[in-house]
C-alpha atoms as a PDB file:
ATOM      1  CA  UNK A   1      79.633  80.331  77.085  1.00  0.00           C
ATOM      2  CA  UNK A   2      79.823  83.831  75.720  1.00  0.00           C
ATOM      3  CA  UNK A   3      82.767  86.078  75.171  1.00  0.00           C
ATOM      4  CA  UNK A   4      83.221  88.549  78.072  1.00  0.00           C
ATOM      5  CA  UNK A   5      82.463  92.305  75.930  1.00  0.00           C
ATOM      6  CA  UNK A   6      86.172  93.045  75.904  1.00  0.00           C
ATOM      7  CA  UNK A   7      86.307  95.812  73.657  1.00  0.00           C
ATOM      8  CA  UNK A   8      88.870  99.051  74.048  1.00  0.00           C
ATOM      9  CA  UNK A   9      86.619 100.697  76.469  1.00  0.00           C
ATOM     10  CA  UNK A  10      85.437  98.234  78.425  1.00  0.00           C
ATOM     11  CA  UNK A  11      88.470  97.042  78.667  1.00  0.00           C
ATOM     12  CA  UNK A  12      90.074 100.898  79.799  1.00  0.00           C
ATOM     13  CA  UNK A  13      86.825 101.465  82.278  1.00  0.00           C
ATOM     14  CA  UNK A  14      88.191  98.366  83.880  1.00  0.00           C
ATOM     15  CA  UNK A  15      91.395 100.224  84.510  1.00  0.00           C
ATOM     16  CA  UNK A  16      89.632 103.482  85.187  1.00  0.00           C
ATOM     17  CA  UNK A  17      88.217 101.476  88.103  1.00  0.00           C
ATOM     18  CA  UNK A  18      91.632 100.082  89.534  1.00  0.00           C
ATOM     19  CA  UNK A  19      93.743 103.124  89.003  1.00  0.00           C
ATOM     20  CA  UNK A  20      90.981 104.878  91.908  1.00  0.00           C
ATOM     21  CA  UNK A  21      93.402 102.906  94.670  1.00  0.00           C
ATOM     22  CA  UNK A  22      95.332 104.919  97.070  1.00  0.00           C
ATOM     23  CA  UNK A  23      98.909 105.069  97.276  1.00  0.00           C
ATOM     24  CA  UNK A  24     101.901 106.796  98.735  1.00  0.00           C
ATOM     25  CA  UNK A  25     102.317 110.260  98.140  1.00  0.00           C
ATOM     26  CA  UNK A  26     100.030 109.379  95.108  1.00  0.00           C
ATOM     27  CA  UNK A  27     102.818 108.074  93.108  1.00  0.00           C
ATOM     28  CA  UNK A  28     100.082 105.947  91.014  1.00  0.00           C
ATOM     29  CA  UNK A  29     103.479 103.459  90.648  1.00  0.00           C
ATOM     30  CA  UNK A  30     101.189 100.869  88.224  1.00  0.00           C
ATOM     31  CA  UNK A  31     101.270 100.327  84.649  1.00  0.00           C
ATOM     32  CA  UNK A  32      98.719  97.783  83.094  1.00  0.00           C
ATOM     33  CA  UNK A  33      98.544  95.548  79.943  1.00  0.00           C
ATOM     34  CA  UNK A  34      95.460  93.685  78.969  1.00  0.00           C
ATOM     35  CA  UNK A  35      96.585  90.434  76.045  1.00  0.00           C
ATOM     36  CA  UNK A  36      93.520  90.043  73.909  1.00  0.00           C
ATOM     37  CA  UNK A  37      94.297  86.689  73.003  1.00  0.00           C
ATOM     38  CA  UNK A  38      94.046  85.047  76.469  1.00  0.00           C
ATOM     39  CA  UNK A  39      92.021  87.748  77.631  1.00  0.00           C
ATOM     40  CA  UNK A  40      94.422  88.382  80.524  1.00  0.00           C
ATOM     41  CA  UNK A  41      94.855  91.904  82.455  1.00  0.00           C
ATOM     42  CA  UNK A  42      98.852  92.267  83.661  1.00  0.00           C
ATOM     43  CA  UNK A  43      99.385  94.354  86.508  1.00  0.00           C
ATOM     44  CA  UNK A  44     103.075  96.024  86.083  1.00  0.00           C
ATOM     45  CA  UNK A  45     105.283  97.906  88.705  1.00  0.00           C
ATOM     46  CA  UNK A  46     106.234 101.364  87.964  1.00  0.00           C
ATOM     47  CA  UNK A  47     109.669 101.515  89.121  1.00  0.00           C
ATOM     48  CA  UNK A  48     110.423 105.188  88.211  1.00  0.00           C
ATOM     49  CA  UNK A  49     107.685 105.928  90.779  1.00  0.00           C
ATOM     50  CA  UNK A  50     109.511 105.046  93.454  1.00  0.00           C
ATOM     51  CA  UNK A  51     110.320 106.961  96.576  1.00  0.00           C
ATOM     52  CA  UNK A  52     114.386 106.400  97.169  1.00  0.00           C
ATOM     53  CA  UNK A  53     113.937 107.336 101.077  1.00  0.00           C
ATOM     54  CA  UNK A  54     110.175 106.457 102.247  1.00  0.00           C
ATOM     55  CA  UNK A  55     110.184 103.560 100.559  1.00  0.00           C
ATOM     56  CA  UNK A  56     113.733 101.921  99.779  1.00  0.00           C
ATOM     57  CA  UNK A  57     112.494  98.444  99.125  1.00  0.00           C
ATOM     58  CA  UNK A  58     109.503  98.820  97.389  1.00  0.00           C
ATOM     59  CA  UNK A  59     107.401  97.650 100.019  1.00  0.00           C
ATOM     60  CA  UNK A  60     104.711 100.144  99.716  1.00  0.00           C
ATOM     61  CA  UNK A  61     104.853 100.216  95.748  1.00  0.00           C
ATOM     62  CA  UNK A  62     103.803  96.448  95.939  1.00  0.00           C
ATOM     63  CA  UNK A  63     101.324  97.648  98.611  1.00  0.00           C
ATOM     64  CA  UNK A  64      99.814 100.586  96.402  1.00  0.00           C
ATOM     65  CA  UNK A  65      99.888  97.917  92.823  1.00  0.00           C
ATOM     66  CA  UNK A  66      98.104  95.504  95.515  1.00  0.00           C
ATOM     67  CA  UNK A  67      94.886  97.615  96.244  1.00  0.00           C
ATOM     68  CA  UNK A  68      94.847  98.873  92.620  1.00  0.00           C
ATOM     69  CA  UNK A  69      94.914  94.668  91.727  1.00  0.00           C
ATOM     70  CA  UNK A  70      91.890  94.472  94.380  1.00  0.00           C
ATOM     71  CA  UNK A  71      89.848  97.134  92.702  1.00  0.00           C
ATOM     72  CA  UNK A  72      90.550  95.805  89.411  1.00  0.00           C
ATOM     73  CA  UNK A  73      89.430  92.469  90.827  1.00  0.00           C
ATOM     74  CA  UNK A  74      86.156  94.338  92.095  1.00  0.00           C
ATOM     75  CA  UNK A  75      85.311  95.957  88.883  1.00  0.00           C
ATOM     76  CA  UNK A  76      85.318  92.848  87.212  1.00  0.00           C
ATOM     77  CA  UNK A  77      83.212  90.641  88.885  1.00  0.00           C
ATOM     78  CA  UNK A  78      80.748  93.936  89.404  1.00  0.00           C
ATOM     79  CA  UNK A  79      81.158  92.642  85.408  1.00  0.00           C
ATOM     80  CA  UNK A  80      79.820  89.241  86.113  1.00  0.00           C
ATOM     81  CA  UNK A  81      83.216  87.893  85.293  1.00  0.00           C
ATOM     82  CA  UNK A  82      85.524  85.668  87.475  1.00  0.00           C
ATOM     83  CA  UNK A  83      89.254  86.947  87.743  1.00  0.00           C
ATOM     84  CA  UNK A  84      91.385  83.792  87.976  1.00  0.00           C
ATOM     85  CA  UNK A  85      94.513  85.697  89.491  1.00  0.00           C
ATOM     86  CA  UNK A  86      97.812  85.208  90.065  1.00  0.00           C
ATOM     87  CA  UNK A  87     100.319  86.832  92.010  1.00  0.00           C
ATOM     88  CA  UNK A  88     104.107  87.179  90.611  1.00  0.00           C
ATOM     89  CA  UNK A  89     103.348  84.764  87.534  1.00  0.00           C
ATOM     90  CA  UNK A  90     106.914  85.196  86.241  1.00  0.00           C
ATOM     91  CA  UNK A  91     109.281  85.573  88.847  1.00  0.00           C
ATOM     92  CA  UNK A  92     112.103  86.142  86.007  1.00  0.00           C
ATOM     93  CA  UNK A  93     110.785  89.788  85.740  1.00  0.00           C
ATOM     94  CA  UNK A  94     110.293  91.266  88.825  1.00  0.00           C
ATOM     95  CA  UNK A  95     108.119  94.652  87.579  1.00  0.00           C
ATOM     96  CA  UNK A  96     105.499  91.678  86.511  1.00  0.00           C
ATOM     97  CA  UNK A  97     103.022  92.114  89.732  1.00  0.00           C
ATOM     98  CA  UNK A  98     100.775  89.921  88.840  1.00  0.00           C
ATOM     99  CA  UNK A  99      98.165  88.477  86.095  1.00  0.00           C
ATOM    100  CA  UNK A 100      94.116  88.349  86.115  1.00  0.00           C
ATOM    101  CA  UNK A 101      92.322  86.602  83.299  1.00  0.00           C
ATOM    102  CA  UNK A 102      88.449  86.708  82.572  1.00  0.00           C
ATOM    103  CA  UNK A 103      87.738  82.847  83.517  1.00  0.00           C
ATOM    104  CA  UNK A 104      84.195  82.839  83.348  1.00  0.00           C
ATOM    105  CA  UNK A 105      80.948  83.688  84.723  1.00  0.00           C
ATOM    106  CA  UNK A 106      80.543  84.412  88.045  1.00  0.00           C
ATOM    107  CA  UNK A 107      77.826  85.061  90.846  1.00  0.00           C
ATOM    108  CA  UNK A 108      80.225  87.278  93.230  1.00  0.00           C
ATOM    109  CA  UNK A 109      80.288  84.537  95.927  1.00  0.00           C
ATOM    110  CA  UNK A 110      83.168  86.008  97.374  1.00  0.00           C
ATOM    111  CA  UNK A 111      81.298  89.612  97.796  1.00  0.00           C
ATOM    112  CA  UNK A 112      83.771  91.555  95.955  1.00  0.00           C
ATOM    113  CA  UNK A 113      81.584  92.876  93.527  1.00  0.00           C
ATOM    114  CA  UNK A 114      79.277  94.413  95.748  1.00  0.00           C
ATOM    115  CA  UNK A 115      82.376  96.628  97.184  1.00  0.00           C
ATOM    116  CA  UNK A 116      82.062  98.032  93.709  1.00  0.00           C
ATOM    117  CA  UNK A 117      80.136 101.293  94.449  1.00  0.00           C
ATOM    118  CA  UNK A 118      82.985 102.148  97.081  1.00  0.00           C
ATOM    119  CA  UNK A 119      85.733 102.514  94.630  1.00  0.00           C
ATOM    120  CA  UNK A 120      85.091 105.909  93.421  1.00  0.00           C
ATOM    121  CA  UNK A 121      83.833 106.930  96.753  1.00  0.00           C
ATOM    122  CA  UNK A 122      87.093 106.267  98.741  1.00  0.00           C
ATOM    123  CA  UNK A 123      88.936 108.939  99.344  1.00  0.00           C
ATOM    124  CA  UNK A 124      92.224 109.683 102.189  1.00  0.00           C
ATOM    125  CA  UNK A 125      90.368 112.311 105.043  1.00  0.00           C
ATOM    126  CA  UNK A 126      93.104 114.261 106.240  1.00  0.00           C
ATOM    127  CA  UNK A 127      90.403 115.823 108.461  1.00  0.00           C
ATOM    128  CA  UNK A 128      89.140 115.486 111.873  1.00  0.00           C
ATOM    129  CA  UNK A 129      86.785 112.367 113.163  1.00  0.00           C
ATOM    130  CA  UNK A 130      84.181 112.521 115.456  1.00  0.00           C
ATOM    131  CA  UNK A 131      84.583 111.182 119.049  1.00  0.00           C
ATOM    132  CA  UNK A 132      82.669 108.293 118.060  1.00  0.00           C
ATOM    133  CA  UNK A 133      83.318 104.286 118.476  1.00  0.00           C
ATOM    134  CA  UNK A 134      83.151 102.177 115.674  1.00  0.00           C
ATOM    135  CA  UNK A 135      81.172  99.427 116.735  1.00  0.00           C
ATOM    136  CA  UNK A 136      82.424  95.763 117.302  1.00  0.00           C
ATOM    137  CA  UNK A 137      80.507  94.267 114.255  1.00  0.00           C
ATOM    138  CA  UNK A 138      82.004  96.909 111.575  1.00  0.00           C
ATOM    139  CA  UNK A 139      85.041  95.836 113.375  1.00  0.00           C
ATOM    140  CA  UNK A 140      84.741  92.468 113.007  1.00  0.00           C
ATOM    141  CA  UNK A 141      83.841  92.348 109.296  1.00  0.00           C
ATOM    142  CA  UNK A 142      86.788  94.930 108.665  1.00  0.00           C
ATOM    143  CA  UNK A 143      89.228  92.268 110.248  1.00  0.00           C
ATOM    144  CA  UNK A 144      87.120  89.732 107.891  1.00  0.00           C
ATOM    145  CA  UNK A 145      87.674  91.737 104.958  1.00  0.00           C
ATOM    146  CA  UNK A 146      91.438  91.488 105.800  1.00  0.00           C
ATOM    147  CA  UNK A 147      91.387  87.631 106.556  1.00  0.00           C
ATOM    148  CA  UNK A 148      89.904  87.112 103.009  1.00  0.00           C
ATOM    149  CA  UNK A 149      92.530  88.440 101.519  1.00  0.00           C
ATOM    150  CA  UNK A 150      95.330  86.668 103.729  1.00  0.00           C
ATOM    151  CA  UNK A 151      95.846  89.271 106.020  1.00  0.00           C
ATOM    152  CA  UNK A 152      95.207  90.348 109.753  1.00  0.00           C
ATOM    153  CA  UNK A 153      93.485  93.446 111.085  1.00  0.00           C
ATOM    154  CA  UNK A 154      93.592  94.653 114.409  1.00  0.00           C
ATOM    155  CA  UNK A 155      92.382  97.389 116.735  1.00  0.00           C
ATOM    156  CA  UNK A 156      95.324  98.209 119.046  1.00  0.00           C
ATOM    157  CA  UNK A 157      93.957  99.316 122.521  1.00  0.00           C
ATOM    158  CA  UNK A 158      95.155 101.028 125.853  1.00  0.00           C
ATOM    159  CA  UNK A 159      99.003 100.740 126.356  1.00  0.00           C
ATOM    160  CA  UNK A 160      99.427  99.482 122.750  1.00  0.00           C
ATOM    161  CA  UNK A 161      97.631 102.639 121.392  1.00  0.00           C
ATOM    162  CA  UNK A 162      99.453 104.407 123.263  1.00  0.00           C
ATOM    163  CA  UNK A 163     102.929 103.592 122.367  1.00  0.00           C
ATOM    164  CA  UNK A 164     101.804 103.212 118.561  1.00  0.00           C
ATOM    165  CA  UNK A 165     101.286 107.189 118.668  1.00  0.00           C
ATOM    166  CA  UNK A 166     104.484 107.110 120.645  1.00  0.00           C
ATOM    167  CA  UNK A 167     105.989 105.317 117.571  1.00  0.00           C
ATOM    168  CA  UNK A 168     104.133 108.083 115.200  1.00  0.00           C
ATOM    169  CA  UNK A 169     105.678 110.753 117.013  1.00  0.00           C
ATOM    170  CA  UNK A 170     109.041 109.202 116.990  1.00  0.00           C
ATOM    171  CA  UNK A 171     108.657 109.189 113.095  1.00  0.00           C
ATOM    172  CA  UNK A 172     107.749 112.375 112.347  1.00  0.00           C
ATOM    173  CA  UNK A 173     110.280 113.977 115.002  1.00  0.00           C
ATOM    174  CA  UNK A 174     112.815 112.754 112.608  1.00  0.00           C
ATOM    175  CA  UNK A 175     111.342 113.244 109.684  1.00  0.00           C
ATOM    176  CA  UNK A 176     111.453 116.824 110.293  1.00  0.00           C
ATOM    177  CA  UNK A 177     115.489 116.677 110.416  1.00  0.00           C
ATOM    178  CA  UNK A 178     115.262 114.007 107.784  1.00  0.00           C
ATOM    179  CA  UNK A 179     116.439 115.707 104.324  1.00  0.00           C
ATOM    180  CA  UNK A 180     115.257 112.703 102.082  1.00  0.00           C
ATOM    181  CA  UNK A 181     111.969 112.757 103.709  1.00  0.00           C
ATOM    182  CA  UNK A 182     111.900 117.105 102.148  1.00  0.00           C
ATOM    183  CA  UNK A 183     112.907 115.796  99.066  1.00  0.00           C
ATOM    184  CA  UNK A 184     109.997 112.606  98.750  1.00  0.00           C
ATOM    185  CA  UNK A 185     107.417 115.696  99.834  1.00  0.00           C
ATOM    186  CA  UNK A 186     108.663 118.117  97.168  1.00  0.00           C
ATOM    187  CA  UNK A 187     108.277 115.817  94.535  1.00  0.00           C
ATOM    188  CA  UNK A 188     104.652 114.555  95.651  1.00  0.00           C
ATOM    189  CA  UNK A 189     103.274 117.142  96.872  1.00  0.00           C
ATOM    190  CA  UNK A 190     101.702 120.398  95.111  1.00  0.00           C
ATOM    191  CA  UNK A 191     101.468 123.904  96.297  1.00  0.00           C
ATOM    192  CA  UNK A 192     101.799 126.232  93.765  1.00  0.00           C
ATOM    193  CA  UNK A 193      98.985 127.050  91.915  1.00  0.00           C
ATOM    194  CA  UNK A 194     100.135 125.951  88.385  1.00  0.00           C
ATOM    195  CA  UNK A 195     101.111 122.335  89.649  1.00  0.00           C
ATOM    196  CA  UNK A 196      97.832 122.064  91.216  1.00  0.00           C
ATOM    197  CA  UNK A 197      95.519 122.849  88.094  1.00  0.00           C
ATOM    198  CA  UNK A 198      98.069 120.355  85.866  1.00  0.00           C
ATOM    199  CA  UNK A 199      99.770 118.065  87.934  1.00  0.00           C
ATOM    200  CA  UNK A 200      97.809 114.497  87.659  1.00  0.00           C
ATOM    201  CA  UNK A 201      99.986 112.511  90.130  1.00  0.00           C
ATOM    202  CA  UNK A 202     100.932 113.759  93.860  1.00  0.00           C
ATOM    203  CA  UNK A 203      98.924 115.481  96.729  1.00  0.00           C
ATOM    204  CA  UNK A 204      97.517 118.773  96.037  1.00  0.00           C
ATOM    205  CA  UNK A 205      97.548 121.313  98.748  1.00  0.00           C
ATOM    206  CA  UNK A 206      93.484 120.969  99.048  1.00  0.00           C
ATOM    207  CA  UNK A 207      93.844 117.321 100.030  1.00  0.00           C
ATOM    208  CA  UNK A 208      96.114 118.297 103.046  1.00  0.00           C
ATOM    209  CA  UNK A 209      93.246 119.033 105.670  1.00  0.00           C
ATOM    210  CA  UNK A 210      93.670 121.416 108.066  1.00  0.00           C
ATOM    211  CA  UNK A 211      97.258 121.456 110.208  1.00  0.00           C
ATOM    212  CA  UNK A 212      96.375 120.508 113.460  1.00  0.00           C
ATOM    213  CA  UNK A 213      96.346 122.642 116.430  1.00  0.00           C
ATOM    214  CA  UNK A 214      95.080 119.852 119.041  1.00  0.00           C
ATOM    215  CA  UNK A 215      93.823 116.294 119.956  1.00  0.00           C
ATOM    216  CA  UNK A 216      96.044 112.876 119.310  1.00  0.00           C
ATOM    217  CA  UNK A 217      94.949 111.491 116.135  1.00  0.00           C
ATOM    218  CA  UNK A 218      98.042 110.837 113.593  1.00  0.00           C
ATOM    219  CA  UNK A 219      97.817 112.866 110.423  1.00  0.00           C
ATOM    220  CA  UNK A 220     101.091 113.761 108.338  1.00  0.00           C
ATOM    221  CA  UNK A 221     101.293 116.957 107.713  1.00  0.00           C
ATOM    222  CA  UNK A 222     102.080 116.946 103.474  1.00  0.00           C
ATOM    223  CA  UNK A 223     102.845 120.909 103.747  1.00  0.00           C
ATOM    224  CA  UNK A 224     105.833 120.454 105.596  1.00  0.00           C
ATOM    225  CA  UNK A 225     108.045 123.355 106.872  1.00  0.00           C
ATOM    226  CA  UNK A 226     106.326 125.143 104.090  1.00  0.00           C
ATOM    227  CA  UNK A 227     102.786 127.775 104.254  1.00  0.00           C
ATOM    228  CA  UNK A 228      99.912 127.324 102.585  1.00  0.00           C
ATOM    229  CA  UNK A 229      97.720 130.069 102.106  1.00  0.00           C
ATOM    230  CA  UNK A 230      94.305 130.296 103.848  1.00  0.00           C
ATOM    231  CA  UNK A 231      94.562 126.606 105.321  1.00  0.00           C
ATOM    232  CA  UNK A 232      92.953 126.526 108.567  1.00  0.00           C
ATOM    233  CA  UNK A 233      93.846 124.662 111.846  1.00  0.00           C
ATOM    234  CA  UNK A 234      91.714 122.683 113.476  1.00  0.00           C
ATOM    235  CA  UNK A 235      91.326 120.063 116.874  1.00  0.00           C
ATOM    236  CA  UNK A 236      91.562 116.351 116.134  1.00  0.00           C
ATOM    237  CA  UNK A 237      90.478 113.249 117.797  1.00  0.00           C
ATOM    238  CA  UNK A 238      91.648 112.897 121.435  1.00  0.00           C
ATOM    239  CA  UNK A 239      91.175 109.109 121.053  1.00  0.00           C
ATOM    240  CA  UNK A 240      92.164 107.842 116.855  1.00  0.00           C
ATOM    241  CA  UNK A 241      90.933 104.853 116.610  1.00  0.00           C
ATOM    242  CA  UNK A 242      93.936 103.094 114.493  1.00  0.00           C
ATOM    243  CA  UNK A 243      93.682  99.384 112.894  1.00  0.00           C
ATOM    244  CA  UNK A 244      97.196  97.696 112.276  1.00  0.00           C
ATOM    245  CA  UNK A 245      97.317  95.443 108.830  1.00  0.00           C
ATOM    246  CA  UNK A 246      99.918  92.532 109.243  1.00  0.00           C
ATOM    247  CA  UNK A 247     100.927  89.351 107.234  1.00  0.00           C
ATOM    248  CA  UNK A 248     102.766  86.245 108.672  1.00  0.00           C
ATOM    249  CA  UNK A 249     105.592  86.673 106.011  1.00  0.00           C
ATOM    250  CA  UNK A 250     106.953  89.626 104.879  1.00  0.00           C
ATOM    251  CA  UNK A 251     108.208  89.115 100.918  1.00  0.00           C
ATOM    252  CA  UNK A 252     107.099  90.665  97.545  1.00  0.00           C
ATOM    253  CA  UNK A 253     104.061  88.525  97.035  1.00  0.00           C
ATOM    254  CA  UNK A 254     102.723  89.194 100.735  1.00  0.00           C
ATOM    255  CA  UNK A 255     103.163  92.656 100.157  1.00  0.00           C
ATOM    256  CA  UNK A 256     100.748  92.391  97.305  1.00  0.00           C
ATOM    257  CA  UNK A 257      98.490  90.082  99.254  1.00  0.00           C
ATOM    258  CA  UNK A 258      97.899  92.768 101.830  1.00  0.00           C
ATOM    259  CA  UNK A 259      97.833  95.785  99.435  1.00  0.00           C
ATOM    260  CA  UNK A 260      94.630  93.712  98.864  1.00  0.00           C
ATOM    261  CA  UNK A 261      93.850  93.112 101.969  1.00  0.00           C
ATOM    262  CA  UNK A 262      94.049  97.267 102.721  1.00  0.00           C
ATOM    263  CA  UNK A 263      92.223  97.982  99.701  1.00  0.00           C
ATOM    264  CA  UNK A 264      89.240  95.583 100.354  1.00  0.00           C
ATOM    265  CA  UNK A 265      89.236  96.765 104.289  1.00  0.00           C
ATOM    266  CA  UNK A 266      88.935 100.207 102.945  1.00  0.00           C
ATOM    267  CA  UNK A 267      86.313  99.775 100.419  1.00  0.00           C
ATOM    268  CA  UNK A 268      84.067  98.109 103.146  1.00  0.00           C
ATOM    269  CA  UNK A 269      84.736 101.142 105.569  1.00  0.00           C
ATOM    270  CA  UNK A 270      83.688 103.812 102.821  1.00  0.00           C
ATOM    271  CA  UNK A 271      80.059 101.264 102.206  1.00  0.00           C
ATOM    272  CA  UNK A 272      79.812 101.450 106.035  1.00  0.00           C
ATOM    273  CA  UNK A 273      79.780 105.190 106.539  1.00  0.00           C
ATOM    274  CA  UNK A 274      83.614 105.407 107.762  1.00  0.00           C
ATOM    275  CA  UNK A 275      86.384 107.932 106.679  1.00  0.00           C
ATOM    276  CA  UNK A 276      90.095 106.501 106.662  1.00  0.00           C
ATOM    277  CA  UNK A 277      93.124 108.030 106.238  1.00  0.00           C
ATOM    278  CA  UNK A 278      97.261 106.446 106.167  1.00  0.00           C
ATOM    279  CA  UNK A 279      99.586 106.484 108.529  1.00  0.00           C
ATOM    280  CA  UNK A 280     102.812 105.598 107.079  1.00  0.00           C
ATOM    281  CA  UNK A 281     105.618 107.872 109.294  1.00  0.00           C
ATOM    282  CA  UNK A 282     106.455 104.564 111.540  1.00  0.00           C
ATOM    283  CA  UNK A 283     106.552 101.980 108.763  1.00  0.00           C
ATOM    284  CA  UNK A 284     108.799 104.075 106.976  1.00  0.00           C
ATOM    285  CA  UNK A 285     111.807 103.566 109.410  1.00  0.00           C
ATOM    286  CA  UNK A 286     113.297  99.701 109.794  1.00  0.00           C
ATOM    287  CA  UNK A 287     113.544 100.163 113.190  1.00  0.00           C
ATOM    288  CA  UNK A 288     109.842 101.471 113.877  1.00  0.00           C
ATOM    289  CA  UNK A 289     108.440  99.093 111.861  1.00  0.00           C
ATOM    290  CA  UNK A 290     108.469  95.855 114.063  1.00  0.00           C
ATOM    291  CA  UNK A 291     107.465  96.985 117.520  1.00  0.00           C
ATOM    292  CA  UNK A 292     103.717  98.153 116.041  1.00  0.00           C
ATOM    293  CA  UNK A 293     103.230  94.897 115.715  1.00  0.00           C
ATOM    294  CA  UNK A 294     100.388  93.481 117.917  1.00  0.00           C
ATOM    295  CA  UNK A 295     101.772  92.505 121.406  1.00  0.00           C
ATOM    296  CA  UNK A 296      99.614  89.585 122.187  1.00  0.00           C
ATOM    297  CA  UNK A 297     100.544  87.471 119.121  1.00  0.00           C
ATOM    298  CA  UNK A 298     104.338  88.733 119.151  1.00  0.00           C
ATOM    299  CA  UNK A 299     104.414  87.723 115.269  1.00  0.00           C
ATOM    300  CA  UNK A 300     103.921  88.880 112.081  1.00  0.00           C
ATOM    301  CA  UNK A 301     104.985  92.085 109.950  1.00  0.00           C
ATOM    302  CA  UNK A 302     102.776  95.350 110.171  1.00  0.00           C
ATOM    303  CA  UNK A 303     102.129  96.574 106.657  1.00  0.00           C
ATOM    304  CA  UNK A 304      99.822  99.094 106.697  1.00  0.00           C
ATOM    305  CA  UNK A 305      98.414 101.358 109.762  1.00  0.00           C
ATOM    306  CA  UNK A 306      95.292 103.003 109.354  1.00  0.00           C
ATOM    307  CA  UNK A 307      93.096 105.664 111.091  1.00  0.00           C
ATOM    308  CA  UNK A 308      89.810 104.790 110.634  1.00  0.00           C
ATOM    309  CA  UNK A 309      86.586 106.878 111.895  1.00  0.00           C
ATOM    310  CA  UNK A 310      83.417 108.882 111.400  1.00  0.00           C
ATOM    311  CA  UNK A 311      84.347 112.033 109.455  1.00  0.00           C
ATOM    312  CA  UNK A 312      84.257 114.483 106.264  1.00  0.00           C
ATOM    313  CA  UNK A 313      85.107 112.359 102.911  1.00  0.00           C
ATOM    314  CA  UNK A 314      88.380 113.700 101.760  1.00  0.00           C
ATOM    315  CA  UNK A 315      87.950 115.021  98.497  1.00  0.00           C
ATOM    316  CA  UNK A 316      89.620 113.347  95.543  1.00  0.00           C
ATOM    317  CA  UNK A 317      93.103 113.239  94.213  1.00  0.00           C
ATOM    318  CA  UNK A 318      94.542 113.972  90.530  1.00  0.00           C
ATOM    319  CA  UNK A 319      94.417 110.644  88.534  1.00  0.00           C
ATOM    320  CA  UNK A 320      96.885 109.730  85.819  1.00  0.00           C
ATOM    321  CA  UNK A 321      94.525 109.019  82.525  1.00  0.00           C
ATOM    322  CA  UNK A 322      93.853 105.686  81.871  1.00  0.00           C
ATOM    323  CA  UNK A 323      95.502 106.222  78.344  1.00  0.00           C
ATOM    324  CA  UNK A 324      98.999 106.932  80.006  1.00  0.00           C
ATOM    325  CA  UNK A 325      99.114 103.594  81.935  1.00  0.00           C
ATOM    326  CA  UNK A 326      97.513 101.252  79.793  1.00  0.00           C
ATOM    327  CA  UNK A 327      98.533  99.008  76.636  1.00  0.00           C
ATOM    328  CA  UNK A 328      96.422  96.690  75.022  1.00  0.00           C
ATOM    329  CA  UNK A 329      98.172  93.640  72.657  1.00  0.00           C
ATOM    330  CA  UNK A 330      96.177  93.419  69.541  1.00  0.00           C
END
């Protein structure tokens, strides 16, 4: 069997690939290393990325280094490769997410290479959805795409919508008091027009979408207190249609598991013709956390909550270059 064509750039376009993931605030809180010898990719945590307030235990860094693992995973079986992967493969260092090495060829049984295409495509839509259901069978390979990965998507429905948005509200109501949660959106997010043109981390003030003036459908508001000139208003969704991400354990490792788990959901949705956006508010607060959960099992931890739809693409966010988060051994 051949050697896999490992050189510098292939080896960076890999990264290029898995640095497209989404994740909070874009902090981009990933560094990589790739060890020639064993021809092994390390995915490391990026613990000065952290957000003190929104995210105190790390639980969405793990989540953001998760769908940046699945899209590194993706790129390289689109390669023809197999990534033999491991999750926490030194639990001595805990900034050591987890290890992928290039274990042969591979004829993308597990369809992960054919989400390829997506990754540059995905984007957060901050803007509004159509009034449009997503039909059961996207909804049922969504929730498949989440089950491959270890994870469990569902749709919550009727009362449980409802008091999910209830939860949402709850959120941002005190987030607007909240002083850490000003000081997490003045260090990720960019308004001026300086920051904007340089910055290559954090939301810009063109990803924001509109502020919105109507309708039900959860969108954070990155601008704050704060006025952005010529941003428009505009209605939303009367009914969001919202998908809840949980895992039956709630430690580091199943924190990676379903940053996987969101990432691969989300690729399928772009290759399906859906726009998706995050909906963190809730999950930020302990105690809004656990009753999102889904009501009919009564178990399991909600990770992620997304709002899912037909819609304008968001446009893209400021990358870090690959240069600035990679390290190859010689």
């Amino acid at each position: 069997m051949g050697q896999p064509a490992a050189s510098d750039e292939w080896v960076a376009a890999r990264v290029h690939d898995a640095v497209a993931a989404p994740s909070m605030h874009n902090t981009q809180p990933w560094r990589f290393r790739y060890l020639r010898r064993s021809r092994t990719f390390e995915v490391w945590a990026d613990f000065e990325r952290t957000m003190p307030h929104s995210d105190p235990d790390a639980r969405g860094l793990h989540l953001s280094c998760g769908a940046a693992l699945l899209n590194l995973r993706s790129s390289i079986v689109h390669e023809g490769w197999h990534p033999e992967t491991r999750l926490l493969p030194d639990l001595a260092d805990r900034a050591l997410l987890a290890s992928v090495k290039l274990a042969g060829r591979t004829n993308d049984e597990g369809g992960l290479g054919v989400l390829h295409p997506a990754i540059r495509r995905r984007h957060s839509s901050r803007f509004p959805f159509e009034e449009r259901q997503i039909p059961e069978a996207v909804r049922a390979a969504l929730s498949a795409a989440a089950r491959a990965e270890g994870a469990a998507l569902t749709f919550p429905t009727s009362w449980h919508l409802r008091e999910v948005l209830e939860l949402v509200q709850e959120a941002e109501a005190r987030n607007i008091t909240d002083p850490g949660s000003d000081q997490d959106l003045a260090r990720w997010t960019r308004i001026d027009a300086p920051s904007v043109s340089t910055a290559d981390d954090g939301v810009p003030h063109y990803a924001f979408g509109p502020r919105k003036r109507g309708g039900k459908a959860p969108v954070r508001d990155f601008a704050g207190p704060r006025q952005v000139a010529g941003r428009d208003a505009a209605d939303f969704e009367r009914t969001p249609q919202l998908a809840l991400l949980s895992s039956d354990r709630d430690r580091p490792e199943d924190w990676l598991r379903a940053g996987q788990a969101m990432e691969r959901v989300l690729l399928l949705a772009t290759r399906e013709g859906l726009s998706s956006s995050f909906v963190t508010q809730p999950l930020e607060w302990t105690d809004l956390r656990w009753p999102l959960r889904d009501p009919m099992t009564g178990t399991g931890y909600t990770q992620v909550l997304l709002r899912l739809g037909y819609g304008p693409n968001g446009p893209g966010t400021p990358r870090r270059p690959v240069a600035e988060v990679l390290d190859i051994d010689p």
